[in-house]
PDB file of N, CA and C in Angstrom:
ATOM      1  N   UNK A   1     108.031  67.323 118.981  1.00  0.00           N
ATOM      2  CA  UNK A   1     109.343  67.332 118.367  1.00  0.00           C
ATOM      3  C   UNK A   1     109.463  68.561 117.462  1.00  0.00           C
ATOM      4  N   UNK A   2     110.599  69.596 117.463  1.00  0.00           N
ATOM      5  CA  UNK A   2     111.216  70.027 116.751  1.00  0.00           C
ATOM      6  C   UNK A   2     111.521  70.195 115.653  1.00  0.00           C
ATOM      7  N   UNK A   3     111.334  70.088 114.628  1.00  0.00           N
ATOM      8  CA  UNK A   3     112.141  70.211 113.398  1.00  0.00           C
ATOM      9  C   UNK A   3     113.160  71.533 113.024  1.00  0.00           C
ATOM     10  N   UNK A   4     114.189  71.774 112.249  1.00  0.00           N
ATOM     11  CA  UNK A   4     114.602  72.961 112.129  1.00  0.00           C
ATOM     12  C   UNK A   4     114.602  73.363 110.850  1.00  0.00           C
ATOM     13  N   UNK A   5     114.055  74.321 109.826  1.00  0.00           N
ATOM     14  CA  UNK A   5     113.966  74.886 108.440  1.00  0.00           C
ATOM     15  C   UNK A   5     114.753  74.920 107.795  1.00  0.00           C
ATOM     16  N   UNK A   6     115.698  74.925 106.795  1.00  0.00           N
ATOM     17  CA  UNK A   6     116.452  75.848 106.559  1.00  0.00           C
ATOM     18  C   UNK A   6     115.648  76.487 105.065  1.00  0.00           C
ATOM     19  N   UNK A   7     115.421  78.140 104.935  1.00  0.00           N
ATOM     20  CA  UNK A   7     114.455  78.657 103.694  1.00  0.00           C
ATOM     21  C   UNK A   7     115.918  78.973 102.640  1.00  0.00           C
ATOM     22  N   UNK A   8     115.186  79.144 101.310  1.00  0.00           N
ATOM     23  CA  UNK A   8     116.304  79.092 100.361  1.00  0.00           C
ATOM     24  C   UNK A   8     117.162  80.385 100.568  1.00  0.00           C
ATOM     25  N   UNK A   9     117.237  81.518 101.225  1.00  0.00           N
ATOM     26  CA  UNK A   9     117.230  82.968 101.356  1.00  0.00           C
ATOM     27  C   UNK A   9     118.400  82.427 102.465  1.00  0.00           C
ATOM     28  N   UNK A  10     118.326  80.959 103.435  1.00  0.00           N
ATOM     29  CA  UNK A  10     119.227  81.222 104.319  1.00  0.00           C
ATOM     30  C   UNK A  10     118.483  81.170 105.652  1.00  0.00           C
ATOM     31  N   UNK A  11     117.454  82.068 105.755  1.00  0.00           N
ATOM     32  CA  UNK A  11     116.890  81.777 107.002  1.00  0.00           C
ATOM     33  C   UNK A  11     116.150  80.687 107.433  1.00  0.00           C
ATOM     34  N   UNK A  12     116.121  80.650 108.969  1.00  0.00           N
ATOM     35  CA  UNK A  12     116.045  79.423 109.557  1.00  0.00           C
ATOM     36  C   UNK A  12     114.552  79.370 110.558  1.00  0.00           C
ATOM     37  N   UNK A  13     113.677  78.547 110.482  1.00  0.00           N
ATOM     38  CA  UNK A  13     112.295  78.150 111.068  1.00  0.00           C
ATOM     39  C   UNK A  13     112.721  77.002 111.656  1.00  0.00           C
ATOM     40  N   UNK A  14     112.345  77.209 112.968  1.00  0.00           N
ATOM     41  CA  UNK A  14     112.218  75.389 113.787  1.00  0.00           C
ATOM     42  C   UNK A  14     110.683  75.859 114.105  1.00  0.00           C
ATOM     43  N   UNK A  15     110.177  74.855 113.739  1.00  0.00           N
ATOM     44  CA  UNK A  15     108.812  74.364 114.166  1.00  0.00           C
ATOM     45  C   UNK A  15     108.074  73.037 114.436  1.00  0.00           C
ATOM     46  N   UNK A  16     106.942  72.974 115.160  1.00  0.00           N
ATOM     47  CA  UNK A  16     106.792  71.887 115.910  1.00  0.00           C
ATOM     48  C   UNK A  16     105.989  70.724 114.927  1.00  0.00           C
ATOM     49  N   UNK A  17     105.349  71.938 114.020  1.00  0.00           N
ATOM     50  CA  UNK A  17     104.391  70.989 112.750  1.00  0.00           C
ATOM     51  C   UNK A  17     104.052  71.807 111.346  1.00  0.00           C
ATOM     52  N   UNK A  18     103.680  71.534 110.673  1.00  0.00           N
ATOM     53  CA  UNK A  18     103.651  72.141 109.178  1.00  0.00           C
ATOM     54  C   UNK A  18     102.708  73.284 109.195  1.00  0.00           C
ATOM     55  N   UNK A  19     101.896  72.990 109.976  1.00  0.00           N
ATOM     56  CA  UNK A  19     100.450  74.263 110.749  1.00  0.00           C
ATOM     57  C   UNK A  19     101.744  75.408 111.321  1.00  0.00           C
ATOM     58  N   UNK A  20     102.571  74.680 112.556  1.00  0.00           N
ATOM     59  CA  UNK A  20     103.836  75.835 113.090  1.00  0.00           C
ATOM     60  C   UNK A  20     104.387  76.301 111.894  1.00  0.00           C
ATOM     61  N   UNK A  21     104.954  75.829 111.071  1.00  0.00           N
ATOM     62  CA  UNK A  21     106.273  76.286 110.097  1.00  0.00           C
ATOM     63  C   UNK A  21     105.180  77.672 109.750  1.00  0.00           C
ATOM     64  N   UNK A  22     104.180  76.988 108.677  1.00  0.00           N
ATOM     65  CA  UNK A  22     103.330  78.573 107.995  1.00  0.00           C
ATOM     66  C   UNK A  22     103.443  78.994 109.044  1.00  0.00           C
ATOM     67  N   UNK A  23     102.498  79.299 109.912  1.00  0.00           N
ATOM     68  CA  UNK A  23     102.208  80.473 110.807  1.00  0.00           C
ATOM     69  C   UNK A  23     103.832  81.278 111.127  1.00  0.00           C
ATOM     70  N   UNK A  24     105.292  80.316 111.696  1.00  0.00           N
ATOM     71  CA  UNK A  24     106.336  81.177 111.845  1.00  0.00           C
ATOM     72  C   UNK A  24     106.780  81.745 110.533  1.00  0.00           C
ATOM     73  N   UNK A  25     106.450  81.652 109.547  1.00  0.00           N
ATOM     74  CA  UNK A  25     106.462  81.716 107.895  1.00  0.00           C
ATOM     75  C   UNK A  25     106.182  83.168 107.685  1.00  0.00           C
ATOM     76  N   UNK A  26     104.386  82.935 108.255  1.00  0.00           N
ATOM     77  CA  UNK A  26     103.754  84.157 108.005  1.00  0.00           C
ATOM     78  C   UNK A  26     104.505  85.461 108.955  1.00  0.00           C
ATOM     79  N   UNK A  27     104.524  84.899 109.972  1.00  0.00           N
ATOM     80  CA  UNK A  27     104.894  86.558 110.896  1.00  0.00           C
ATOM     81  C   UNK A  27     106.331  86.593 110.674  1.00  0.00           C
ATOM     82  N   UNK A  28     107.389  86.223 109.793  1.00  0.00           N
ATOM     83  CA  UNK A  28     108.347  86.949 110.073  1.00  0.00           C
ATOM     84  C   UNK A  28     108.687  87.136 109.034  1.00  0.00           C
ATOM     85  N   UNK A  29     107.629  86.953 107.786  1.00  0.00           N
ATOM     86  CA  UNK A  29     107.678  88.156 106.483  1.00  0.00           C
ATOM     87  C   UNK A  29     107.459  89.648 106.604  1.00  0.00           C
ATOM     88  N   UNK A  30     108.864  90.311 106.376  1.00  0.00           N
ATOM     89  CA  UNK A  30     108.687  91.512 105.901  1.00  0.00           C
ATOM     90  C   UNK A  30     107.526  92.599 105.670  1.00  0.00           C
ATOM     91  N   UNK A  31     107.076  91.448 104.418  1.00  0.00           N
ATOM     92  CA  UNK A  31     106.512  92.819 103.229  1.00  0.00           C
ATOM     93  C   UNK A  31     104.780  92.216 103.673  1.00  0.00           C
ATOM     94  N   UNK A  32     104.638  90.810 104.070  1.00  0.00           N
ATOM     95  CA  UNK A  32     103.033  90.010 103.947  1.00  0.00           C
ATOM     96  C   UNK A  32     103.037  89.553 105.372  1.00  0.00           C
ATOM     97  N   UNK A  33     102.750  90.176 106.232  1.00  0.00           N
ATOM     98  CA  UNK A  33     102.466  89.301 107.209  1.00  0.00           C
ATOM     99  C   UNK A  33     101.011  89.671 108.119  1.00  0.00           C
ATOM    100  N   UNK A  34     100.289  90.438 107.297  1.00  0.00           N
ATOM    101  CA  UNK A  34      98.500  90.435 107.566  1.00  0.00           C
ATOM    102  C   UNK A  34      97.720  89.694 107.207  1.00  0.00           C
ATOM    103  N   UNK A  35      96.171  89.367 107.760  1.00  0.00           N
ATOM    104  CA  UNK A  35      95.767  88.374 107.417  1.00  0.00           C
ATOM    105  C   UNK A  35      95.693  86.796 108.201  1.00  0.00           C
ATOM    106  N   UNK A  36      95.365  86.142 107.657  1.00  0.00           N
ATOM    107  CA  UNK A  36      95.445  84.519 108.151  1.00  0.00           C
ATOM    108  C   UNK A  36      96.240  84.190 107.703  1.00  0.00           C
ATOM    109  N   UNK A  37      96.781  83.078 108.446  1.00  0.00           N
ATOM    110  CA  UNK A  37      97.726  81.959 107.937  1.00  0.00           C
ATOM    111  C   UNK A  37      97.422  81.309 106.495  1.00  0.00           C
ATOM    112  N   UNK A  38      95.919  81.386 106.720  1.00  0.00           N
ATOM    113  CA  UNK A  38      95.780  80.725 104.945  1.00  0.00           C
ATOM    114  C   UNK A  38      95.864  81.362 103.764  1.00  0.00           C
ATOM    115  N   UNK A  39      95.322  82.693 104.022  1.00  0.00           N
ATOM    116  CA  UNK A  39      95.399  84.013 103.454  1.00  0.00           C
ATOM    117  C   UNK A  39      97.073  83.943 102.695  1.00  0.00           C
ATOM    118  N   UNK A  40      97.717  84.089 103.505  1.00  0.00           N
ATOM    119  CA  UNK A  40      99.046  83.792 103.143  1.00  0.00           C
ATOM    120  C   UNK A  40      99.563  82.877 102.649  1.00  0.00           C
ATOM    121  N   UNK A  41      99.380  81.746 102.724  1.00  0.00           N
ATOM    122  CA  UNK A  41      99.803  80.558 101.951  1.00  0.00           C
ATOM    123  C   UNK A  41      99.595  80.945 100.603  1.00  0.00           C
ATOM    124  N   UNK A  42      98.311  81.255 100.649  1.00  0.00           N
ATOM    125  CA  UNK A  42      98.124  81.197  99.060  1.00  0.00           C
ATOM    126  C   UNK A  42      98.308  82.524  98.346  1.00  0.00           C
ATOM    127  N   UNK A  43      98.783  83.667  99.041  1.00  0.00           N
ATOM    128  CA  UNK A  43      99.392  84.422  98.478  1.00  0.00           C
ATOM    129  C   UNK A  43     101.101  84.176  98.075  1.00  0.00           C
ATOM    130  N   UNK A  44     101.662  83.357  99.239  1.00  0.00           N
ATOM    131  CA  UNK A  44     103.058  83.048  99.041  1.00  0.00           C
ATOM    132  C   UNK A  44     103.288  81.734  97.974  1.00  0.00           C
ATOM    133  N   UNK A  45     102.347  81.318  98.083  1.00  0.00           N
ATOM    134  CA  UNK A  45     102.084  79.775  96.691  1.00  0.00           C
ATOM    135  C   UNK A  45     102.118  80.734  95.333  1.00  0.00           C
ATOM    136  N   UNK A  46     101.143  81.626  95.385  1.00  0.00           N
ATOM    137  CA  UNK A  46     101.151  82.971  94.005  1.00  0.00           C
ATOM    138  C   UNK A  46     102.786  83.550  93.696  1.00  0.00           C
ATOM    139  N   UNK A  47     103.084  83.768  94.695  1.00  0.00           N
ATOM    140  CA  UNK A  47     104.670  84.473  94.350  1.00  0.00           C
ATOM    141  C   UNK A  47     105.673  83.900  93.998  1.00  0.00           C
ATOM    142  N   UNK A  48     105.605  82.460  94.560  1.00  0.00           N
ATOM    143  CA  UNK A  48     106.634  81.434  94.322  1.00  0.00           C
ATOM    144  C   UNK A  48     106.107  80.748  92.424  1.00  0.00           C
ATOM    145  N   UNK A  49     105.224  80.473  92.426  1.00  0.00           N
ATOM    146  CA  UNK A  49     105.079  80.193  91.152  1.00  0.00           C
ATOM    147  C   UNK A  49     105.224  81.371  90.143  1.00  0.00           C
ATOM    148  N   UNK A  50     105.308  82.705  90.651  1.00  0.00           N
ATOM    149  CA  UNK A  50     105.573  83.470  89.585  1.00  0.00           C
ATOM    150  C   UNK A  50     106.740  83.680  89.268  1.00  0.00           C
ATOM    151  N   UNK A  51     107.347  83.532  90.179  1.00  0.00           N
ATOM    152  CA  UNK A  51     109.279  83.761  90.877  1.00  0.00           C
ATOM    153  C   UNK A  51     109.745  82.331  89.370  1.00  0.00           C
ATOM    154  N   UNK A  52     109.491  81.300  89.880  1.00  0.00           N
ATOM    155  CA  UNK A  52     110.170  80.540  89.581  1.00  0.00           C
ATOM    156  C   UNK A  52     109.459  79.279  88.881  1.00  0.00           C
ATOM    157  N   UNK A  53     108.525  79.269  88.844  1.00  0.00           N
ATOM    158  CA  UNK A  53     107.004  78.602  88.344  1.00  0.00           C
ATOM    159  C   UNK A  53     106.681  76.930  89.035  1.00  0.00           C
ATOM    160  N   UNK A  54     107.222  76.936  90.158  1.00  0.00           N
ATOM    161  CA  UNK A  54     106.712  76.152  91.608  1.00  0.00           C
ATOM    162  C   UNK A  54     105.621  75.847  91.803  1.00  0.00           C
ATOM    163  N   UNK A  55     104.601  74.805  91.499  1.00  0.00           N
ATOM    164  CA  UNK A  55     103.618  74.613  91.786  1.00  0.00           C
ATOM    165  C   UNK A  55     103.384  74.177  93.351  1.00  0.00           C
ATOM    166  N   UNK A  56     102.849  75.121  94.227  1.00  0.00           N
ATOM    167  CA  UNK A  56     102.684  74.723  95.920  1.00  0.00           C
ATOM    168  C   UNK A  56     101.175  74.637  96.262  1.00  0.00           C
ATOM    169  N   UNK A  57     100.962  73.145  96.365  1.00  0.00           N
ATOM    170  CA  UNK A  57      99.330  73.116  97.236  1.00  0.00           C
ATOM    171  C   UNK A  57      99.378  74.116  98.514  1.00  0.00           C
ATOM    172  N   UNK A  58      97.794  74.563  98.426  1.00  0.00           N
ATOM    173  CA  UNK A  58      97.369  75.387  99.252  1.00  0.00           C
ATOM    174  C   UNK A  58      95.930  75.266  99.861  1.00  0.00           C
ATOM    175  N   UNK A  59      95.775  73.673  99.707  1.00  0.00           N
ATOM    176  CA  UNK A  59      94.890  73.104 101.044  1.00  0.00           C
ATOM    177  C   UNK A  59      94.792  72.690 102.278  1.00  0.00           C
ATOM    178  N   UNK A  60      96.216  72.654 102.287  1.00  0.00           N
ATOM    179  CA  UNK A  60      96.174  72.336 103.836  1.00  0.00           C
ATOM    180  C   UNK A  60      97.977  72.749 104.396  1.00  0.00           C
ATOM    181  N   UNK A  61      98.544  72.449 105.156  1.00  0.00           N
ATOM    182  CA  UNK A  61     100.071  73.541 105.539  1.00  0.00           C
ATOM    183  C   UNK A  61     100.719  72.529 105.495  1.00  0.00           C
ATOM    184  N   UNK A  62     100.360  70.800 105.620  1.00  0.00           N
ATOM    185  CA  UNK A  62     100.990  69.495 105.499  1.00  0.00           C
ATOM    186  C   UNK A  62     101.581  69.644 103.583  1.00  0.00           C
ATOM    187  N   UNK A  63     100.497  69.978 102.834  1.00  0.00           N
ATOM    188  CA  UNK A  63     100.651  69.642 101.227  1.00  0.00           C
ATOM    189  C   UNK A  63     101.679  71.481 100.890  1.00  0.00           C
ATOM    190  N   UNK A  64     101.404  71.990 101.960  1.00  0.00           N
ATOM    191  CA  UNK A  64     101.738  73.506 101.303  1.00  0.00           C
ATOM    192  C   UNK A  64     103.898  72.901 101.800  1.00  0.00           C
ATOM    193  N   UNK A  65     103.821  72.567 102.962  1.00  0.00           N
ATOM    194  CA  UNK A  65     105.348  72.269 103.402  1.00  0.00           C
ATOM    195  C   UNK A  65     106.190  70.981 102.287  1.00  0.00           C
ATOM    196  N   UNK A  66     104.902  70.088 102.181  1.00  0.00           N
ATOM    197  CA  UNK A  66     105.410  69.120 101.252  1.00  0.00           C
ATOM    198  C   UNK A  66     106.026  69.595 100.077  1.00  0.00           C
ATOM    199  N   UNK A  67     105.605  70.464  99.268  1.00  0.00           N
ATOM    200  CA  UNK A  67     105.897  70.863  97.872  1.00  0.00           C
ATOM    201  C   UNK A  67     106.588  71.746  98.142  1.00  0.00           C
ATOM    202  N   UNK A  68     106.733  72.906  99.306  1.00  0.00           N
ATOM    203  CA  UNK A  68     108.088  73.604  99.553  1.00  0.00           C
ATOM    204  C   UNK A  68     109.151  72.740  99.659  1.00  0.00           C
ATOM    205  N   UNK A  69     109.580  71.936 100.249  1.00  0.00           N
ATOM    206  CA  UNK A  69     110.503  70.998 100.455  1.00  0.00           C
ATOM    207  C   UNK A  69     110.995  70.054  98.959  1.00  0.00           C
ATOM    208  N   UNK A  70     109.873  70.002  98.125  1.00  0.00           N
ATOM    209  CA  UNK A  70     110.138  69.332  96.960  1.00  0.00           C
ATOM    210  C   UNK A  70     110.584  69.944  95.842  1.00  0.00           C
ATOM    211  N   UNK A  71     110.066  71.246  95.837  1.00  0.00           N
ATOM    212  CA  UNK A  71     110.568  72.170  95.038  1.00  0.00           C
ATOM    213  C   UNK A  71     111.995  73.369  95.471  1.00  0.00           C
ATOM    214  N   UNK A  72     112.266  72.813  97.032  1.00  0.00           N
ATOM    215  CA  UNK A  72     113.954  73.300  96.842  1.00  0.00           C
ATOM    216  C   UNK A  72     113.877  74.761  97.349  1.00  0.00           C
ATOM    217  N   UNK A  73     112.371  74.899  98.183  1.00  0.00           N
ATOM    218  CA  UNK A  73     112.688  76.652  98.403  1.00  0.00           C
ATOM    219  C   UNK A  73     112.486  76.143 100.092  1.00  0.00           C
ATOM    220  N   UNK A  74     112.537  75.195 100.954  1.00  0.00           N
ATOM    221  CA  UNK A  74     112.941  74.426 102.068  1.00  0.00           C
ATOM    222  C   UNK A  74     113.884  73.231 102.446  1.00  0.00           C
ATOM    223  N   UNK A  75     114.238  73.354 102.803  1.00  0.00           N
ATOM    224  CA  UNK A  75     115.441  72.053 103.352  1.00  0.00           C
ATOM    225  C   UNK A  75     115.097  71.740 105.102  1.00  0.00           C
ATOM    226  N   UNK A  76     115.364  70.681 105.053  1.00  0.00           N
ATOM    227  CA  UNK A  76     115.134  70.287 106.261  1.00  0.00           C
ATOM    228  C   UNK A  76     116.563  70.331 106.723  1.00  0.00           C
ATOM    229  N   UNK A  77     116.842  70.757 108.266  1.00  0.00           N
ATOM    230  CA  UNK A  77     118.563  70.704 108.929  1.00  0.00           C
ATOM    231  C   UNK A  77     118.915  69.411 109.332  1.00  0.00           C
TER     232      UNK A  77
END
């Protein structure tokens, strides 16, 4: 199953699982998209808490999507 994103910026991720969302996350950043998928999480968990002071787990892409979604920088469509 599907899900579809919506990110606070407007843009839009459909992905199949919270493992999919990061990874489509990671490659269609701009400025960060080298590295691992995890690599990135927890660089994008760093930016968001500095941005706006968002606390985002970064053990696993289930707890990393959870707290995006709770903290308002994901919406589900």
């Amino acid at each position: 199953m599907t899900t579809t994103y919506t990110l606070r910026d407007g843009d839009r991720i459909a992905a199949t699982s919270p493992a999919d969302f990061l990874h489509q996350l990671h490659v269609s950043s701009f400025f960060d998209n080298e590295g691992t998928d995890e690599e990135y999480m927890q660089r994008f968990a760093h930016r968001l808490k500095q941005l706006d002071g968002s606390i985002v787990r970064t053990d696993n892409p289930d707890h990393f999507l959870t707290d995006l979604l709770q903290c308002g920088f994901v919406a589900i469509e």
